[in-house]
Protein backbone atom coordinates (compact mmCIF):
# COMPACT_ATOMS: atom_id res chain seq x y z
CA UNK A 1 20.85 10.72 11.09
CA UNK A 2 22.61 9.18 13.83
CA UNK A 3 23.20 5.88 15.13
CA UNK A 4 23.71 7.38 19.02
CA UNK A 5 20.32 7.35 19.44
CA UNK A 6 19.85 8.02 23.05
CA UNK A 7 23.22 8.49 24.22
CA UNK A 8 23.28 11.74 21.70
CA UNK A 9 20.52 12.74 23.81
CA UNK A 10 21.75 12.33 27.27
CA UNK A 11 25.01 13.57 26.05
CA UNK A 12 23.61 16.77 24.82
CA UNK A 13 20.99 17.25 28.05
CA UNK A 14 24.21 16.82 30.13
CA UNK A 15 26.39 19.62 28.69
CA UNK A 16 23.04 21.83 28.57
CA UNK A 17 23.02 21.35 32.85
CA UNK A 18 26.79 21.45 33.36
CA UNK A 19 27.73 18.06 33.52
CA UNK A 20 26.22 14.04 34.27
CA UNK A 21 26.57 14.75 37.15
CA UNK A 22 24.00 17.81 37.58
CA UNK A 23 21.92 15.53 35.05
CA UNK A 24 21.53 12.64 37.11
CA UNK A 25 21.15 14.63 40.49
CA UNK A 26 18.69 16.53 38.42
CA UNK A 27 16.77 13.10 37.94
CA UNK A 28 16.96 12.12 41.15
CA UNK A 29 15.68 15.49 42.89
CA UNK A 30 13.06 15.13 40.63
CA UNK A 31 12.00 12.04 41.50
CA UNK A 32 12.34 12.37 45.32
CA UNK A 33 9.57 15.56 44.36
CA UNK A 34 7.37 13.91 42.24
CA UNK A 35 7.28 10.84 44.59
CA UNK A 36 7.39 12.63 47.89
CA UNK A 37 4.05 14.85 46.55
CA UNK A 38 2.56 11.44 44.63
CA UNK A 39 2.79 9.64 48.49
CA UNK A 40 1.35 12.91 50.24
CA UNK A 41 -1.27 12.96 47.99
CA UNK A 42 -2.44 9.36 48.48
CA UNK A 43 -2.01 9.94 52.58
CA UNK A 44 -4.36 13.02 52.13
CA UNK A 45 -7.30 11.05 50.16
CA UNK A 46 -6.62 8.11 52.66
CA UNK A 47 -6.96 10.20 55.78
CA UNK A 48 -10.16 11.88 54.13
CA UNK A 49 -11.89 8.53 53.03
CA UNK A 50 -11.20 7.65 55.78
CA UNK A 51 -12.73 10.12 58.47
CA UNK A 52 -15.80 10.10 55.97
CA UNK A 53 -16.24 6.15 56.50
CA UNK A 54 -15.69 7.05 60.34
CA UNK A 55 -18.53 9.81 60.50
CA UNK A 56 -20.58 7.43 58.37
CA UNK A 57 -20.24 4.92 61.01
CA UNK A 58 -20.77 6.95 64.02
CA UNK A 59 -24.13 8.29 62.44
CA UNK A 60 -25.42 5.06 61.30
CA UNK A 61 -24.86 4.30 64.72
CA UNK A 62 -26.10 7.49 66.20
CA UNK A 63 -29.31 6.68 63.92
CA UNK A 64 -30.14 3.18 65.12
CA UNK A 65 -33.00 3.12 67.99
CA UNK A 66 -32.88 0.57 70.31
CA UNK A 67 -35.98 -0.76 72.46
CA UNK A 68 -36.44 -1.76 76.80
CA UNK A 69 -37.10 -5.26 76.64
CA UNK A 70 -37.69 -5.32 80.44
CA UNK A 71 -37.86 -2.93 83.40
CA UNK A 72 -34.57 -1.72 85.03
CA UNK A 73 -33.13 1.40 86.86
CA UNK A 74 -29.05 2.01 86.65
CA UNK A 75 -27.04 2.99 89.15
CA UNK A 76 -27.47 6.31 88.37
CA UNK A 77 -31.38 5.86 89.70
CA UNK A 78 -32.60 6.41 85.66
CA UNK A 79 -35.56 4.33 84.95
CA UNK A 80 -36.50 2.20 81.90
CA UNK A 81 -39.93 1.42 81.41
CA UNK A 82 -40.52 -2.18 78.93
CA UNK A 83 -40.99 -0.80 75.69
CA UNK A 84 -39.41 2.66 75.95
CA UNK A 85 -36.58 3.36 73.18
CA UNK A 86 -33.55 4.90 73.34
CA UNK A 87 -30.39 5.91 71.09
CA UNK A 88 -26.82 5.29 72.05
CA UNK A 89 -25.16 8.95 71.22
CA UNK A 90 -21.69 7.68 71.84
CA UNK A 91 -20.12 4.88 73.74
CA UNK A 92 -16.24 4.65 75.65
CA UNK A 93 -15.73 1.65 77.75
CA UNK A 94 -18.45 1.08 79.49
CA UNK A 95 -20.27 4.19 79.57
CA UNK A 96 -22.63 5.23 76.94
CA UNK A 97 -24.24 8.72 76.19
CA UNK A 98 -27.81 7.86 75.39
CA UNK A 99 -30.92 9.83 74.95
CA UNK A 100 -34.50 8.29 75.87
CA UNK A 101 -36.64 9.19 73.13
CA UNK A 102 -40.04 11.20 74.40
CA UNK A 103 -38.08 12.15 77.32
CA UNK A 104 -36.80 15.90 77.93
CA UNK A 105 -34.10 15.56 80.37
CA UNK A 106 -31.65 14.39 77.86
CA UNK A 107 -28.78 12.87 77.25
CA UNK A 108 -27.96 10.72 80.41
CA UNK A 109 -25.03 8.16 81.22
CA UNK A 110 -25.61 4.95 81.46
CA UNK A 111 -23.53 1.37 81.84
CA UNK A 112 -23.12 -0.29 78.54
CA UNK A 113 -23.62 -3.34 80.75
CA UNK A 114 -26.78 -2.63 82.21
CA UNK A 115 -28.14 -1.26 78.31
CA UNK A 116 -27.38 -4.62 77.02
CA UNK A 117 -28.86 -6.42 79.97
CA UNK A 118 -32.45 -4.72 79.14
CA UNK A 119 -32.29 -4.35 75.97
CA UNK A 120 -31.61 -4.89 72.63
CA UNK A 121 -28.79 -3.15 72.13
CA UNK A 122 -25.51 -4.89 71.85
């Protein structure tokens, strides 16, 4: 038995691949492989965790039902009755998507504005 120890090792690792220098690029390629898959594997679980948290979202939100506290017609000339109820489908800016529940003409546009004005929703 020795007393090299690891430097027997290296030594004989680094004739087997022509040289220290093919070991160490060797090394180094590996690493850049290993850690260039290891970091596109943790992007792909973020992005997907993270579009399932999204759609979670959106259909919590899609499932909430929101009641008329008072009487109102939008711009658009759509009338809300006190006490009707309504779900926001989706929202940009200031338009929302909505559908009046009991109501067969859906979905309409309405102002986000005027929604929170008579109503509950926020």
């Amino acid at each position: 038995m020795s007393n090299l120890g690891l430097y027997q090792v290296m030594t004989t690792w680094s004739k087997k691949v022509g040289g220290p220098l093919n070991l160490v690029g060797m090394i180094f390629g590996g690493g850049v492989i290993f850690g260039g898959g290891a970091v596109a594997g943790v992007v792909m679980i973020k992005n997907k965790v993270s579009q399932k948290l999204e759609q979670k979202k959106l259909e919590e939100k899609a499932s909430a039902i929101y009641t008329v506290n008072r009487e109102g017609q939008s711009n658009e000339g759509l009338l809300f009755k006190e006490n009707e109820q309504f779900k926001v489908l989706e929202a940009d800016g200031d338009a929302a998507l909505i559908e009046k529940l009991g109501d067969n003409n859906n979905p309409y546009f309405v102002s986000v504005k005027f929604l929170s004005s008579i109503s509950d929703y926020r």
